[in-house]
Protein backbone atom coordinates (compact mmCIF):
# COMPACT_ATOMS: atom_id res chain seq x y z
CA UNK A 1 34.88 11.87 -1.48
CA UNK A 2 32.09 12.61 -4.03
CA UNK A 3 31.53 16.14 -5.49
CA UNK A 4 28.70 17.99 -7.26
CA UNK A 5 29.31 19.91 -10.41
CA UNK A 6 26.75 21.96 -11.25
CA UNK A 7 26.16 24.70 -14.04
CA UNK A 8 23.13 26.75 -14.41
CA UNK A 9 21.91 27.22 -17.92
CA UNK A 10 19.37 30.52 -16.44
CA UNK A 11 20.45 33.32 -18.69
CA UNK A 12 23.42 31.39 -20.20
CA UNK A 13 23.28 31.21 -24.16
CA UNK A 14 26.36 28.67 -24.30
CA UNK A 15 24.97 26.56 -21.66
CA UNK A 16 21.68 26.22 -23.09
CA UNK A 17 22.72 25.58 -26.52
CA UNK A 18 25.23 22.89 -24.84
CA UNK A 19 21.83 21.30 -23.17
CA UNK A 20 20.31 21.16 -26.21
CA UNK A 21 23.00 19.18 -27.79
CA UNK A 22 22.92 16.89 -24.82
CA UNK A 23 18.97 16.49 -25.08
CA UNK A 24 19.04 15.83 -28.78
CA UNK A 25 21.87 12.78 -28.27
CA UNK A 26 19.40 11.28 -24.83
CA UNK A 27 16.47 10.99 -26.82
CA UNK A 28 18.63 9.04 -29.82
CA UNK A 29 19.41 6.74 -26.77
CA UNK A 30 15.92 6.40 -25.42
CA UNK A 31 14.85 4.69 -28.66
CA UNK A 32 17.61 2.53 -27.77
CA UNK A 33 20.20 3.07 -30.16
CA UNK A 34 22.63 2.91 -27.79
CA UNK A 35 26.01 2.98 -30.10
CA UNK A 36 24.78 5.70 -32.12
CA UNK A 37 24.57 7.82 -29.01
CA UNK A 38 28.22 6.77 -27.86
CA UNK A 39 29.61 8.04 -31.09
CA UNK A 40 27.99 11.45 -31.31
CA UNK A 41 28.60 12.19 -27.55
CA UNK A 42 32.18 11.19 -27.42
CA UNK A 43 32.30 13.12 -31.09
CA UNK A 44 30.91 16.30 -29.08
CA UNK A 45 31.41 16.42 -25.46
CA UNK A 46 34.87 15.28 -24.64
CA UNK A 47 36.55 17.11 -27.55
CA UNK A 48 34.85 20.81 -26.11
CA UNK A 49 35.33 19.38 -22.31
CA UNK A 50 36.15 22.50 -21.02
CA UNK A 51 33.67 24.66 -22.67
CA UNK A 52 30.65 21.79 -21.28
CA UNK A 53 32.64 22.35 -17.75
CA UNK A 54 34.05 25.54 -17.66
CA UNK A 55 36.78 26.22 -14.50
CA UNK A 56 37.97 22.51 -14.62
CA UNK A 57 41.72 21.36 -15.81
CA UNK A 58 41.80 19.57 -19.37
CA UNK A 59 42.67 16.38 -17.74
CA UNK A 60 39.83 16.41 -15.33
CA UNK A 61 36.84 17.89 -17.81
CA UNK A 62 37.74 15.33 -19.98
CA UNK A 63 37.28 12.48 -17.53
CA UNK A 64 34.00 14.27 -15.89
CA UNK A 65 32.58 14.11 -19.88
CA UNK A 66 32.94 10.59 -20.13
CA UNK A 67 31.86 9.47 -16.68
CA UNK A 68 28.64 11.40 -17.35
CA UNK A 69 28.18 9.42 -20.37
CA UNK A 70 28.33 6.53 -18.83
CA UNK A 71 25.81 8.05 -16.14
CA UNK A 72 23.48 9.26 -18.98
CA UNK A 73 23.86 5.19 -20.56
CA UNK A 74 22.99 4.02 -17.52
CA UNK A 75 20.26 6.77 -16.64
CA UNK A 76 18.09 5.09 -19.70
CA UNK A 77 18.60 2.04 -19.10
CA UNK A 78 17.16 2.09 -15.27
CA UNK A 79 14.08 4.16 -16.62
CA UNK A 80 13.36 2.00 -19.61
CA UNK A 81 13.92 -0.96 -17.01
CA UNK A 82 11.72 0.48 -13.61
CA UNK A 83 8.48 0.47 -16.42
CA UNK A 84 9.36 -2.86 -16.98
CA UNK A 85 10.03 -4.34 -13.39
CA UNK A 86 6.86 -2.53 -12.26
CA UNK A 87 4.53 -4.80 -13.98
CA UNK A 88 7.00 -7.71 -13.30
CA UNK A 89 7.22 -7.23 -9.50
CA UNK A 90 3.01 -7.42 -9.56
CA UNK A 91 3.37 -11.70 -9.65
CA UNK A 92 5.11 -11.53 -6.05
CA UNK A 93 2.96 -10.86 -3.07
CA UNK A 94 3.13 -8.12 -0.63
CA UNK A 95 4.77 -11.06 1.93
CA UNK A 96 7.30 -12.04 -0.87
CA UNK A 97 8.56 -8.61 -1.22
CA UNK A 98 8.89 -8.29 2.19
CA UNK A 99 10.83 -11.52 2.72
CA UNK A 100 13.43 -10.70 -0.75
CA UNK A 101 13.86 -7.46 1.41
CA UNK A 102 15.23 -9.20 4.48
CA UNK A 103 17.09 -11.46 2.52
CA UNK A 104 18.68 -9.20 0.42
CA UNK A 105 19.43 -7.54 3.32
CA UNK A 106 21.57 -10.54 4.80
CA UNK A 107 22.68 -11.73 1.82
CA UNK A 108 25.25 -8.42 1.38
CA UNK A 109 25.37 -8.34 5.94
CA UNK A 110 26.93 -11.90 5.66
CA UNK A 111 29.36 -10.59 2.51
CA UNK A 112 30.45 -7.91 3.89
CA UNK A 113 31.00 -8.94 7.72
CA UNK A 114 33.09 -12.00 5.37
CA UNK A 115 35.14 -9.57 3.96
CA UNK A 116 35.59 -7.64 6.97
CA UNK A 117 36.80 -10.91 8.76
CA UNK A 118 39.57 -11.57 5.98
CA UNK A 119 43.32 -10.79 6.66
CA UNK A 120 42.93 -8.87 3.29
CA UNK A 121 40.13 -6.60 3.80
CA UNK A 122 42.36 -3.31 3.74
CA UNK A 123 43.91 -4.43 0.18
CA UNK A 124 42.40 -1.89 -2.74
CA UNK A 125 40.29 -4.50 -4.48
CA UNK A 126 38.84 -5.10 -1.07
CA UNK A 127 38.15 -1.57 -0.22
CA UNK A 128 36.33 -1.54 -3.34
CA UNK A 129 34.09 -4.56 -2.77
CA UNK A 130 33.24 -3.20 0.77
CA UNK A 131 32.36 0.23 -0.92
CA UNK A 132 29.72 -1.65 -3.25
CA UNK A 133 28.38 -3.52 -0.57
CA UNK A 134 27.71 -0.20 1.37
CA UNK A 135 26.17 1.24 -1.60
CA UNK A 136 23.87 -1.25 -1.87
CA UNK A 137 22.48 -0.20 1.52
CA UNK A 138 19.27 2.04 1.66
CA UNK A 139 20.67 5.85 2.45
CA UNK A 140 19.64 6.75 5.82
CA UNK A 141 17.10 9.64 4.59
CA UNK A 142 15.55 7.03 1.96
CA UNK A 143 11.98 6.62 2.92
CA UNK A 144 10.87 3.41 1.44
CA UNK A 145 9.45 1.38 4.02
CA UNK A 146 10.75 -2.30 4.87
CA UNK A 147 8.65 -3.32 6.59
CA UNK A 148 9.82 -6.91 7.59
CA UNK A 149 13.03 -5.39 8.41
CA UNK A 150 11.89 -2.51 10.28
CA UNK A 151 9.76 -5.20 12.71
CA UNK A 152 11.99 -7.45 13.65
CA UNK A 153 15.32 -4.99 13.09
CA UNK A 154 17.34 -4.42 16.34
CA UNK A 155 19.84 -2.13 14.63
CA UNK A 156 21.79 -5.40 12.79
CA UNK A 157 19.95 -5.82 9.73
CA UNK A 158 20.53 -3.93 6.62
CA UNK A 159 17.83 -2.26 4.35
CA UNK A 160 18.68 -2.90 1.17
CA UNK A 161 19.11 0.08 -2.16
CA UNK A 162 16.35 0.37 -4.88
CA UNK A 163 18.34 -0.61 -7.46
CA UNK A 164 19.72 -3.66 -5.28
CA UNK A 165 15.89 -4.78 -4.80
CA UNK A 166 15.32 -4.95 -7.80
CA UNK A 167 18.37 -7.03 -8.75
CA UNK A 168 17.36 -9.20 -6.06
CA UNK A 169 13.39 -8.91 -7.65
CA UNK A 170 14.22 -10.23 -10.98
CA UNK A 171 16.52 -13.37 -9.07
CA UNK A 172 13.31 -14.10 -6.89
CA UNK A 173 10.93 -14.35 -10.52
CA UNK A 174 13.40 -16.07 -12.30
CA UNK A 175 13.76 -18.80 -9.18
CA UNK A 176 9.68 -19.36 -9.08
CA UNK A 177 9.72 -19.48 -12.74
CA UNK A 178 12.31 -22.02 -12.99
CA UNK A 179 10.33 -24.13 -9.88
CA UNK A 180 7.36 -23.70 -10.95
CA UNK A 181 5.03 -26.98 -11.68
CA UNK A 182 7.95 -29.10 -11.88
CA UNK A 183 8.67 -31.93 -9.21
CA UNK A 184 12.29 -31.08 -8.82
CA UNK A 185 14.82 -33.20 -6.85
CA UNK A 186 17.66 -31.01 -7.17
CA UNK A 187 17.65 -27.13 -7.79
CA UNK A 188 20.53 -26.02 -10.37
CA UNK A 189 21.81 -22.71 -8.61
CA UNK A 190 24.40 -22.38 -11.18
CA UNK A 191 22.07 -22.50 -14.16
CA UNK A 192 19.60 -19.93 -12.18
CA UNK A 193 22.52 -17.66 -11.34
CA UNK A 194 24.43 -18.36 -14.88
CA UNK A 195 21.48 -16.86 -16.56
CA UNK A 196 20.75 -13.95 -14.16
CA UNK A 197 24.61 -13.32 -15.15
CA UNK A 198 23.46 -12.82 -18.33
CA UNK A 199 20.47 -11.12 -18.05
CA UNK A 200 20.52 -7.18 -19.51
CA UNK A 201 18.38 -5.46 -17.03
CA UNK A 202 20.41 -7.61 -14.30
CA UNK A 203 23.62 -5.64 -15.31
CA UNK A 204 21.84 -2.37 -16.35
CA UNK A 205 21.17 -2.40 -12.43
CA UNK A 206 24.49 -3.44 -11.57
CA UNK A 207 26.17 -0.46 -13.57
CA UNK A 208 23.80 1.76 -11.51
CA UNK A 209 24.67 0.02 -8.24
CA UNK A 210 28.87 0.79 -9.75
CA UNK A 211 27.80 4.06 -10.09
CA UNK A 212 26.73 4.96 -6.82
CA UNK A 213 30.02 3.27 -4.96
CA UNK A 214 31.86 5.78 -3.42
CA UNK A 215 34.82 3.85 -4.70
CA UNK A 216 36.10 3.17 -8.63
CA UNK A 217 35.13 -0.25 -8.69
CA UNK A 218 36.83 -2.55 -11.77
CA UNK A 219 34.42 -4.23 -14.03
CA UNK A 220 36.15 -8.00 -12.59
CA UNK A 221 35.44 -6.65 -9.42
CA UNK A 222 31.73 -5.74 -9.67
CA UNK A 223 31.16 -9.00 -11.39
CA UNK A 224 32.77 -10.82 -9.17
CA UNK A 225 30.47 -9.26 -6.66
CA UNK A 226 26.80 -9.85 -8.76
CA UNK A 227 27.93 -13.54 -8.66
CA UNK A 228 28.60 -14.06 -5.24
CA UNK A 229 25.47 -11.78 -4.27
CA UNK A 230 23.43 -14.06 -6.66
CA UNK A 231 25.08 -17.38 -5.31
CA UNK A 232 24.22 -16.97 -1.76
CA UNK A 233 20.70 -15.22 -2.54
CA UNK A 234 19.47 -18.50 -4.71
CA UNK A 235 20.81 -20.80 -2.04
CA UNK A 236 19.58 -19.14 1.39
């Protein structure tokens, strides 16, 4: 179960002053300097925990601080990288977004139903790859349209997250790129998805895509996941 924490800074001195502080370190990480933000935040926040979230134990305002630095980390990166992916997404057509959508869509159906299937599915690292895949879903009260879905969707087919699409975005441009005015007899999937692996706003998404599980899910774990998502999505 998830919970909100929230602290209103209206007519509160401390908390304003504790904004501030906050505000000052997020715009050192918006020029990117990424490190130097780590080292004044966790030189800051965690050390005053409770003061930043007053009416928690020491053990549990601790862990909030760093989680929310993480959050704020990963915050940047999706806005720095949604300017980008804007322009990016402008060389696929209107029909090629559409059809990414469905597959994306399939690609974590035919997962997850595979996990569901396996003697194993109730073990905790399993729990937490089914919790991803359902976070990759499109909330119910999202109102993005889908529209390839939504036609030919009989209540089977999955709508796929934001941040998912966009993953699944930057493996569709990287494919076309690497098939583009070549005559190819064979298509390397493991170079195409060996790269995406690597790729920073690939796993900027995926740390946002972590966030959002309603599960802890390890770092081997959400890898794990990325490649098989990208393995079946390059050879569907």
């Amino acid at each position: 179960m998830k919970h909100i924490y929230i602290l209103s800074v209206s007519g509160n001195l401390a908390a304003k002053e504790q904004f501030a502080q906050i505000n000052t370190l997020y715009t050192s990480l918006r020029k990117g300097k990424v490190g130097k933000f780590y080292s004044k935040y966790f030189a800051l926040v965690p050390l005053r925990a409770l003061k930043y979230f007053p009416g928690l134990s020491s053990e549990l305002s601790v862990l909030l601080a760093t989680r929310v630095a993480d959050k704020i980390a990963t915050f940047s990166k999706h806005r720095d990288f949604t300017a980008k992916t804007t322009d990016v997404a402008k060389d696929l057509t209107e029909n090629e977004i559409a059809a990414l959508q469905y597959l994306g869509g399939y690609v974590l159906f035919a997962l997850n139903k595979r996990i569901r299937k396996s003697r194993k599915w109730n073990t905790l690292s399993q729990q937490q790859v089914l919790s991803m895949f359902q976070a990759g879903k499109q909330s119910d009260v999202a109102s993005t349209d889908q529209k390839l879905v939504d036609t030919v969707n009989r209540g089977g087919l999955w709508r796929i997250s934001y941040v998912v699409e966009q993953i699944f975005t930057i493996a569709e441009l990287h494919f076309k790129e690497k098939l583009s005015g070549r005559h190819l007899t064979k298509i390397d999937k493991d170079d195409i998805v060996g790269n995406l692996e690597k790729n920073h706003e690939v796993n900027a998404l995926l740390a946002e895509w972590v966030c959002s599980s309603e599960l802890e899910v390890s770092k081997d774990i959400s890898a794990d996941i990325l490649h098989q998502v990208l393995v079946l999505y390059v050879t569907v």
